[in-house]
N, C-alpha and C. Protein backbone atom coordinates (compact mmCIF):
# COMPACT_ATOMS: atom_id res chain seq x y z
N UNK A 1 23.66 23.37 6.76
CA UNK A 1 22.27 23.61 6.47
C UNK A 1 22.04 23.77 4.97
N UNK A 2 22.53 24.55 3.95
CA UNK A 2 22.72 24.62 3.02
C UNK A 2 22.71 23.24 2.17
N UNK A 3 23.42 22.77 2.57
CA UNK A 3 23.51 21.14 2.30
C UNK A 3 22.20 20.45 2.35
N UNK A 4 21.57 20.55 3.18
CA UNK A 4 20.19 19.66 3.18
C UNK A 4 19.17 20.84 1.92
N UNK A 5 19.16 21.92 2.07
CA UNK A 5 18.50 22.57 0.97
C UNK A 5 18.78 21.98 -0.03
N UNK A 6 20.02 22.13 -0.84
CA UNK A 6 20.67 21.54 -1.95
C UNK A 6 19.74 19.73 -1.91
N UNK A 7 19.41 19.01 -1.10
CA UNK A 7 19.31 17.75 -1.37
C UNK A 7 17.67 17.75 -1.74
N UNK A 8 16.98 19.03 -0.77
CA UNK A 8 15.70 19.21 -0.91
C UNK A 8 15.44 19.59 -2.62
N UNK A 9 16.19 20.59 -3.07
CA UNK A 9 16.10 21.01 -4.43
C UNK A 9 16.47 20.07 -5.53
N UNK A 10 17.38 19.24 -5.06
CA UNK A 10 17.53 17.83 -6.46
C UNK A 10 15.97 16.98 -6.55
N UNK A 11 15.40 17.25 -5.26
CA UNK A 11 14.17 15.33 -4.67
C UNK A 11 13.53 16.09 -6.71
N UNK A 12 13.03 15.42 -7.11
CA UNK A 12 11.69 16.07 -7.87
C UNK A 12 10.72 16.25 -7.55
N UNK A 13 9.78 17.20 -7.80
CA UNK A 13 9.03 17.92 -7.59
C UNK A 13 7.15 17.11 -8.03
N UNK A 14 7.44 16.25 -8.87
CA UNK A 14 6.62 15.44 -9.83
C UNK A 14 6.93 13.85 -9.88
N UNK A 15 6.57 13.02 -8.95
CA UNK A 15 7.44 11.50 -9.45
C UNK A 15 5.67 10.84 -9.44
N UNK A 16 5.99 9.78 -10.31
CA UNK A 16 5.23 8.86 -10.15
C UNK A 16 4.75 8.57 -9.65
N UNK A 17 3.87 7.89 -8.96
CA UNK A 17 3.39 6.72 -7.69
C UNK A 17 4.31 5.36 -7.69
N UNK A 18 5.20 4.80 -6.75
CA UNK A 18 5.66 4.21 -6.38
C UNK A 18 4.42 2.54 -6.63
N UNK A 19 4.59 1.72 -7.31
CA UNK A 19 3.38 0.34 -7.28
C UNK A 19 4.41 -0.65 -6.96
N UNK A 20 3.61 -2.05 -6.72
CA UNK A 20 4.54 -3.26 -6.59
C UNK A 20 3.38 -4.06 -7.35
N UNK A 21 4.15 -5.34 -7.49
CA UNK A 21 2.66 -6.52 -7.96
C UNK A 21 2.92 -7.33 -7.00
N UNK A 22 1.79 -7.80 -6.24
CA UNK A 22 1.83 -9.12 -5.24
C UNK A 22 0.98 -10.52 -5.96
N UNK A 23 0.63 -11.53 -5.13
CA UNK A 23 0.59 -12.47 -5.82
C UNK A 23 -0.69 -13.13 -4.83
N UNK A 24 -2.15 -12.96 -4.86
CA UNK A 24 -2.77 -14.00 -3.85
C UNK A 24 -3.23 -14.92 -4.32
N UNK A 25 -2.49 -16.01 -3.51
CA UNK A 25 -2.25 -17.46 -3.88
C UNK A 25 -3.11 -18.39 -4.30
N UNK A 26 -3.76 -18.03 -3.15
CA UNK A 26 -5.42 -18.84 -3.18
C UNK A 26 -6.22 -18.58 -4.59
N UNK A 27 -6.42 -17.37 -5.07
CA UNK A 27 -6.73 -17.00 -6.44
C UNK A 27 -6.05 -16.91 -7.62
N UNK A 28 -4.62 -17.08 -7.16
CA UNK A 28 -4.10 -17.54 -8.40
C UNK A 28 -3.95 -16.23 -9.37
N UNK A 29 -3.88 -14.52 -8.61
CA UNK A 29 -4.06 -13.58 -8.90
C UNK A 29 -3.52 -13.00 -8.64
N UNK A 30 -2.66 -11.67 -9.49
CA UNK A 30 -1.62 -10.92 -9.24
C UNK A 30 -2.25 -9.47 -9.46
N UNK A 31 -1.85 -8.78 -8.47
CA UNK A 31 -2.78 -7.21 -8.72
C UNK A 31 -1.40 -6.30 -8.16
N UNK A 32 -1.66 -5.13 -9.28
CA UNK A 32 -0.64 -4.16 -8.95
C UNK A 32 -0.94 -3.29 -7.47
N UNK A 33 -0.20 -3.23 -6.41
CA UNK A 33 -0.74 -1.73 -5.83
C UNK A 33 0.20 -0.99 -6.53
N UNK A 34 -0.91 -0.02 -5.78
CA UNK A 34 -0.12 1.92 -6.26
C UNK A 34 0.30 2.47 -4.51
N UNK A 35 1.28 3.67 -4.46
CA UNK A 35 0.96 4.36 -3.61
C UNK A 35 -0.19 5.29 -3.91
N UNK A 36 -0.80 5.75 -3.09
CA UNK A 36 -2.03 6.63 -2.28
C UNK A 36 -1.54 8.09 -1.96
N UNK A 37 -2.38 8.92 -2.29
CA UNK A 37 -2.06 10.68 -2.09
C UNK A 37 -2.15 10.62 -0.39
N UNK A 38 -1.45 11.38 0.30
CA UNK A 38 -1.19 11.66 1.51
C UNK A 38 -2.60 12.41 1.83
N UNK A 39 -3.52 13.10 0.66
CA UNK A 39 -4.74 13.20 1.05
C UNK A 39 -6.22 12.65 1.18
N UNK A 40 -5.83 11.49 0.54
CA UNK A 40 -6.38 10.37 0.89
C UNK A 40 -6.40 9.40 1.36
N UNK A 41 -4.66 9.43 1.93
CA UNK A 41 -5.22 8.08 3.58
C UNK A 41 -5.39 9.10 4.49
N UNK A 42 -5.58 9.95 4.37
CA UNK A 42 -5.74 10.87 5.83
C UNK A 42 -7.96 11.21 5.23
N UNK A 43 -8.61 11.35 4.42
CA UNK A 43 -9.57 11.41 4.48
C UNK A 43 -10.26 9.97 4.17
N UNK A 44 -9.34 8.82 4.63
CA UNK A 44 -10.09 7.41 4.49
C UNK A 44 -10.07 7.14 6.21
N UNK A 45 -8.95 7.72 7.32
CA UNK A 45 -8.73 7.44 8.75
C UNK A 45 -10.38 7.64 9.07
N UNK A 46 -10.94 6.67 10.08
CA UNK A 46 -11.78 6.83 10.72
C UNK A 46 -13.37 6.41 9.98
N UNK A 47 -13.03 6.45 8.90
CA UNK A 47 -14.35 5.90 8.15
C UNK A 47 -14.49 4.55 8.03
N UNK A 48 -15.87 4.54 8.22
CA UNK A 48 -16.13 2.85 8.30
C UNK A 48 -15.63 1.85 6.90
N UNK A 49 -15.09 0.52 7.06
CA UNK A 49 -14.29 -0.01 6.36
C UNK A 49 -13.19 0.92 5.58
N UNK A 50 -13.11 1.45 6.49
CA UNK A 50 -11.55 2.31 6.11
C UNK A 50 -10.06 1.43 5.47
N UNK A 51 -10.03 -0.09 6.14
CA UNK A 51 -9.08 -0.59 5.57
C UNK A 51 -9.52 -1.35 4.16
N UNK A 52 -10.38 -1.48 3.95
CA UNK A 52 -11.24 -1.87 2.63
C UNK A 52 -11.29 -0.82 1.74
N UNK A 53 -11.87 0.31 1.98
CA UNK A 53 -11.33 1.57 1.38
C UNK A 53 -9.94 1.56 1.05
N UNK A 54 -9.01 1.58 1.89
CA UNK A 54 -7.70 1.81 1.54
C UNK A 54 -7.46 0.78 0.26
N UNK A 55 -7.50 -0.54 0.61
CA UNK A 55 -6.86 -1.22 -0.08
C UNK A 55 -7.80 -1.52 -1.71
N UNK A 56 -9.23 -0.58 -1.74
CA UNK A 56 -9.63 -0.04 -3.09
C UNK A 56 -8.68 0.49 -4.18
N UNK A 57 -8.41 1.33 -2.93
CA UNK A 57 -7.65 2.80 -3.49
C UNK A 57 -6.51 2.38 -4.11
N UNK A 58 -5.45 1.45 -3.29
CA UNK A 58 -4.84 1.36 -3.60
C UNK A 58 -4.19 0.37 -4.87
N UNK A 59 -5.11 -0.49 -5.17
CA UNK A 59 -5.50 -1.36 -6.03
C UNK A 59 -5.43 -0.71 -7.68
N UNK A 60 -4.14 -0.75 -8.73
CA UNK A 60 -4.53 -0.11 -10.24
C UNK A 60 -4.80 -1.51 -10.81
N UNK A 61 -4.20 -2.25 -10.40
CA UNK A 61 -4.08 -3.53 -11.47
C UNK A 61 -4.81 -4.83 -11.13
N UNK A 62 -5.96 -5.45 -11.30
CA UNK A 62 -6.46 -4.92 -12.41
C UNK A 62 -7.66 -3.82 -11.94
N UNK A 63 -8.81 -3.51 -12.55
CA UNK A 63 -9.60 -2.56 -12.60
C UNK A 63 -10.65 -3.05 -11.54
N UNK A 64 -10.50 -2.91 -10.47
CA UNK A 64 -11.89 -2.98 -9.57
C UNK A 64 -13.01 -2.33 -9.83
N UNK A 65 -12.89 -1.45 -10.03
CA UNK A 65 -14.15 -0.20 -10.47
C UNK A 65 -14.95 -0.57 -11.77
N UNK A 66 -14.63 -1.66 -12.70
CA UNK A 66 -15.07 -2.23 -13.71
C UNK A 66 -16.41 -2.79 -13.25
N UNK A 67 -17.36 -2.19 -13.92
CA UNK A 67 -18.89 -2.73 -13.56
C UNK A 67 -18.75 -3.94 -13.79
N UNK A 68 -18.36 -4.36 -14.97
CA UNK A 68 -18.13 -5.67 -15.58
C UNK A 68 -17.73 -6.68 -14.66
N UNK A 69 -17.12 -6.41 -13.89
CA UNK A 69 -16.53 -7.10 -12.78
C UNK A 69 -17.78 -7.40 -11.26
N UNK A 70 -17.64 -6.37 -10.98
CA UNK A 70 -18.42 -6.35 -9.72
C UNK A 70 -19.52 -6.25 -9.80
N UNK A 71 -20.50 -5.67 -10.82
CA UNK A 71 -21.58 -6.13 -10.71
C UNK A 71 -22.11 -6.94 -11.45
N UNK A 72 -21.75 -7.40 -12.81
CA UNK A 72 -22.30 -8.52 -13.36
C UNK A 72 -21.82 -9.46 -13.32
N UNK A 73 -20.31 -9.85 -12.80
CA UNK A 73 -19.52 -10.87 -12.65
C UNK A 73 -19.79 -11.71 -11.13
N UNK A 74 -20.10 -10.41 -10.01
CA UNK A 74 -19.87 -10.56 -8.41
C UNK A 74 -20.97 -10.66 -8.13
N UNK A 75 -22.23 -9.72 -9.11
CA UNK A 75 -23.26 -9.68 -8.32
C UNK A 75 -23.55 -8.81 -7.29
N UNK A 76 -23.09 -7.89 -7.26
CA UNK A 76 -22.72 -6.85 -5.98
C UNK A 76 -22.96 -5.27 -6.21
N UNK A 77 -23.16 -5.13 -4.97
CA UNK A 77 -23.49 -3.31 -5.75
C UNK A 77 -22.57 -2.59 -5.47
N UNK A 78 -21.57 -3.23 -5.28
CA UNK A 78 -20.23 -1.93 -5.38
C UNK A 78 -18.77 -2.79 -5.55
N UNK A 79 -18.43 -1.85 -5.66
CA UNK A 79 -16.34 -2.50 -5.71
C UNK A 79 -16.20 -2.92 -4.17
N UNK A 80 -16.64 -2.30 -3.49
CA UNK A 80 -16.16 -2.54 -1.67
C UNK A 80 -16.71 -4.34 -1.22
N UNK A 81 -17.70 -3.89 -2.07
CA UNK A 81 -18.68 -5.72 -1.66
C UNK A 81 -18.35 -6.58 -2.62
N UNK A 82 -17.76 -6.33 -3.69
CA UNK A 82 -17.00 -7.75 -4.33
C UNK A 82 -15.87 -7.86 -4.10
N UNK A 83 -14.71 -6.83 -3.30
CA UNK A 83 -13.77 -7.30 -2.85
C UNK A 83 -13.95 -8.10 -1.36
N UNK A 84 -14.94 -7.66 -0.80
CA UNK A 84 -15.09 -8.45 0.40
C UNK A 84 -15.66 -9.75 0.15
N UNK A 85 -16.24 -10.20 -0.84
CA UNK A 85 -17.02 -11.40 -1.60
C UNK A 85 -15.44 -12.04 -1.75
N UNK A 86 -14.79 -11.27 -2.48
CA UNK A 86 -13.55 -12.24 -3.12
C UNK A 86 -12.50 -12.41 -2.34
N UNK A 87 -12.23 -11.42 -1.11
CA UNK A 87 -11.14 -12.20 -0.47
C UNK A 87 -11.05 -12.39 1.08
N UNK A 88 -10.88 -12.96 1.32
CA UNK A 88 -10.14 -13.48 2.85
C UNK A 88 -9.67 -12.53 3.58
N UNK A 89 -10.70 -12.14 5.13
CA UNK A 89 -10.26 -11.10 5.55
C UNK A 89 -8.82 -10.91 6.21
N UNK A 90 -8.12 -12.27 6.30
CA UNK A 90 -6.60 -12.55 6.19
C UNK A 90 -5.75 -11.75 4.98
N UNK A 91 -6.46 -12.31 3.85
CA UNK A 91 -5.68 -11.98 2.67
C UNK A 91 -6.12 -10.09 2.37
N UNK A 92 -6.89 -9.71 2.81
CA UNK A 92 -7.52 -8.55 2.49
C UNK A 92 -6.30 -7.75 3.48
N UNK A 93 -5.99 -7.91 4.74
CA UNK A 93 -5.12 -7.59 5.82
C UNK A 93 -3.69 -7.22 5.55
N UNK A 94 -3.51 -8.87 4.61
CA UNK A 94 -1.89 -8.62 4.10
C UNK A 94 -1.95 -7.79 3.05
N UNK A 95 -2.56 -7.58 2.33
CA UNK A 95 -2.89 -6.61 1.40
C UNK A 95 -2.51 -4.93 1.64
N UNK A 96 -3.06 -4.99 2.70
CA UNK A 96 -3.48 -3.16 3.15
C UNK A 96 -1.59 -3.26 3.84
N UNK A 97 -1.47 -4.40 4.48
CA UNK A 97 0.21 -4.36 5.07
C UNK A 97 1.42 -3.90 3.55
N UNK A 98 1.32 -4.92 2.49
CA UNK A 98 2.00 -4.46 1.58
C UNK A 98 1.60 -2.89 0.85
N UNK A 99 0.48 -2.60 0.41
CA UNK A 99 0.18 -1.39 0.15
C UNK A 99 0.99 -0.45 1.52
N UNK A 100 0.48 -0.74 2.78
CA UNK A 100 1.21 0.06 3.53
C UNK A 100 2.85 0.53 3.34
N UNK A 101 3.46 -0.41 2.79
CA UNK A 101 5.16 -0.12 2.35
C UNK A 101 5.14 0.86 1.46
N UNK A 102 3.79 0.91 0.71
CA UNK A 102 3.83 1.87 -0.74
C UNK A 102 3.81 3.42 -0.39
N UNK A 103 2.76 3.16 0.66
CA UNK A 103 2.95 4.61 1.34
C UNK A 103 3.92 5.37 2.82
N UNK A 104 5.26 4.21 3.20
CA UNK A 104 5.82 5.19 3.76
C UNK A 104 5.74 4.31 5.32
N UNK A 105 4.90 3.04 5.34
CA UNK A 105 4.30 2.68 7.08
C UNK A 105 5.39 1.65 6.91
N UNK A 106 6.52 1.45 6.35
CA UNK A 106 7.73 0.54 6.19
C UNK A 106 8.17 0.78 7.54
N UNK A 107 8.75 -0.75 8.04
CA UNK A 107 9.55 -0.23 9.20
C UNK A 107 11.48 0.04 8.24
N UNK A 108 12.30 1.33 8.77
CA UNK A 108 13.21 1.16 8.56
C UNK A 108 13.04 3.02 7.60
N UNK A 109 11.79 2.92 6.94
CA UNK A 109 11.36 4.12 5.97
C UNK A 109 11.51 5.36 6.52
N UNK A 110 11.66 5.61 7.50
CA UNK A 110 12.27 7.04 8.19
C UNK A 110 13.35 6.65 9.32
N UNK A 111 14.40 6.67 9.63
CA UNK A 111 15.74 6.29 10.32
C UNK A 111 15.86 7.88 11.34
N UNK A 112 16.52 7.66 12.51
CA UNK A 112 16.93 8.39 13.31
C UNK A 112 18.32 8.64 12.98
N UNK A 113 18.77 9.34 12.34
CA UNK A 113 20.08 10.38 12.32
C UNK A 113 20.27 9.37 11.04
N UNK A 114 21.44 9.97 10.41
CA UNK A 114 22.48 9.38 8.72
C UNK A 114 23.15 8.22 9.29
N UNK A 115 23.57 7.97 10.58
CA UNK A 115 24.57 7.17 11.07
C UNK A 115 24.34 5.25 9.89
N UNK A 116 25.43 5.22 9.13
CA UNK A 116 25.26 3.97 8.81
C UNK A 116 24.87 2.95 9.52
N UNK A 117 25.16 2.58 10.84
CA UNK A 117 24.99 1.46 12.18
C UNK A 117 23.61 1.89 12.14
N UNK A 118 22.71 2.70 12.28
CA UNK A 118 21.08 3.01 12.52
C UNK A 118 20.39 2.49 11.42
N UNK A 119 21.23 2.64 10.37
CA UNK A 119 20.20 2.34 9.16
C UNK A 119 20.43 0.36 8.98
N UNK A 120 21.57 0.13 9.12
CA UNK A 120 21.67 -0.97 9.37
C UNK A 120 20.86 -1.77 10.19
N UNK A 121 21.01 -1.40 11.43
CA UNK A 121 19.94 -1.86 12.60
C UNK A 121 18.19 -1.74 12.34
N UNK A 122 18.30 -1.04 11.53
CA UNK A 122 16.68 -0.51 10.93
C UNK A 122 16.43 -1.93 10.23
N UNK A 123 17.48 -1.63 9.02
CA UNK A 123 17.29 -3.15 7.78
C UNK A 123 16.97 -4.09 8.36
N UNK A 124 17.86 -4.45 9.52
CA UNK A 124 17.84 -5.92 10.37
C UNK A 124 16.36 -6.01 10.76
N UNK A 125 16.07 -4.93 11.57
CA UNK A 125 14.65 -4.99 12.26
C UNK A 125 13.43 -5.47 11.29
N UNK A 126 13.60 -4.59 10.28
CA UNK A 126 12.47 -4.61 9.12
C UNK A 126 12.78 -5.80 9.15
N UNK A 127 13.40 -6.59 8.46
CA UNK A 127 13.35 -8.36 7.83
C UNK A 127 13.00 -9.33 8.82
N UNK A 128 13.72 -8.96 10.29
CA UNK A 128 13.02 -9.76 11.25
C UNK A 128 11.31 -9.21 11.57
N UNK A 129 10.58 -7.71 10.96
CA UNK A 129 9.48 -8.06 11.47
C UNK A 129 8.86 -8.98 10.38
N UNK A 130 10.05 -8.34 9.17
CA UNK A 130 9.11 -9.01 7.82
C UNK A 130 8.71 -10.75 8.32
N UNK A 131 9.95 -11.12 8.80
CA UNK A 131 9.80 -13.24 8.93
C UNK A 131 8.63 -13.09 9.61
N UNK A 132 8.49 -12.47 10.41
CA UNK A 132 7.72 -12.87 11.73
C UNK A 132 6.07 -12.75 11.07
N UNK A 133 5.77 -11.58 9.96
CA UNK A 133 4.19 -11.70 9.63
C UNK A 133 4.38 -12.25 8.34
């Protein structure tokens, strides 16, 4: 028991947000996600365009929130309606899926027991769901 304390007391206390850059094709556009505060996908659940929300949120790179962008560029009266103007509710989907890895909805991201063979079998799973979407 002691042992897992000790591993709890190394984690840090302060890290970064975890981001990736993806690539949508069709636009020819690369945008960073971020991970998301655990208190804000839990006060985005249940609200209307909640996955549009999310994938706001999760969006640093480049600047959605730029008036410059969305409303004199899009024409639109918000960030929510020029991302729905600009992408493909396909591409908007895979979006909220990769952001989802950022926050933790990975398959493989929490494992049943240390056993090497589990975590293995996890990896496998993840890549075969990865081929499959």
């Amino acid at each position: 028991m002691g042992n897992a304390v000790n591993k709890l007391l190394e984690l840090p206390a302060d890290r970064p947000p975890d981001t990736m850059t993806v690539r949508v094709a069709r636009l020819d556009l690369d945008l960073t996600l971020r991970e998301i505060s655990y208190n804000k996908i839990t006060s985005l659940r249940g609200r209307e365009d909640a996955d549009l929300l999310y994938l706001a949120e999760s969006i640093a790179d480049p600047d959605i929130r730029d008036e410059a962008w969305w409303r004199d560029h899009m024409g639109c009266p918000s960030p929510l309606e020029a991302l729905r103007k600009l992408l493909k509710k396909g591409e908007a989907e895979r979006l909220c899926r990769m952001a989802d890895t950022l926050n933790g909805y990975a398959p493989g991201s929490v494992l049943e027991g240390p056993s090497e063979a589990l975590q293995g079998a996890a990896v496998g799973a993840a890549l075969e769901d990865l081929e499959k979407n």
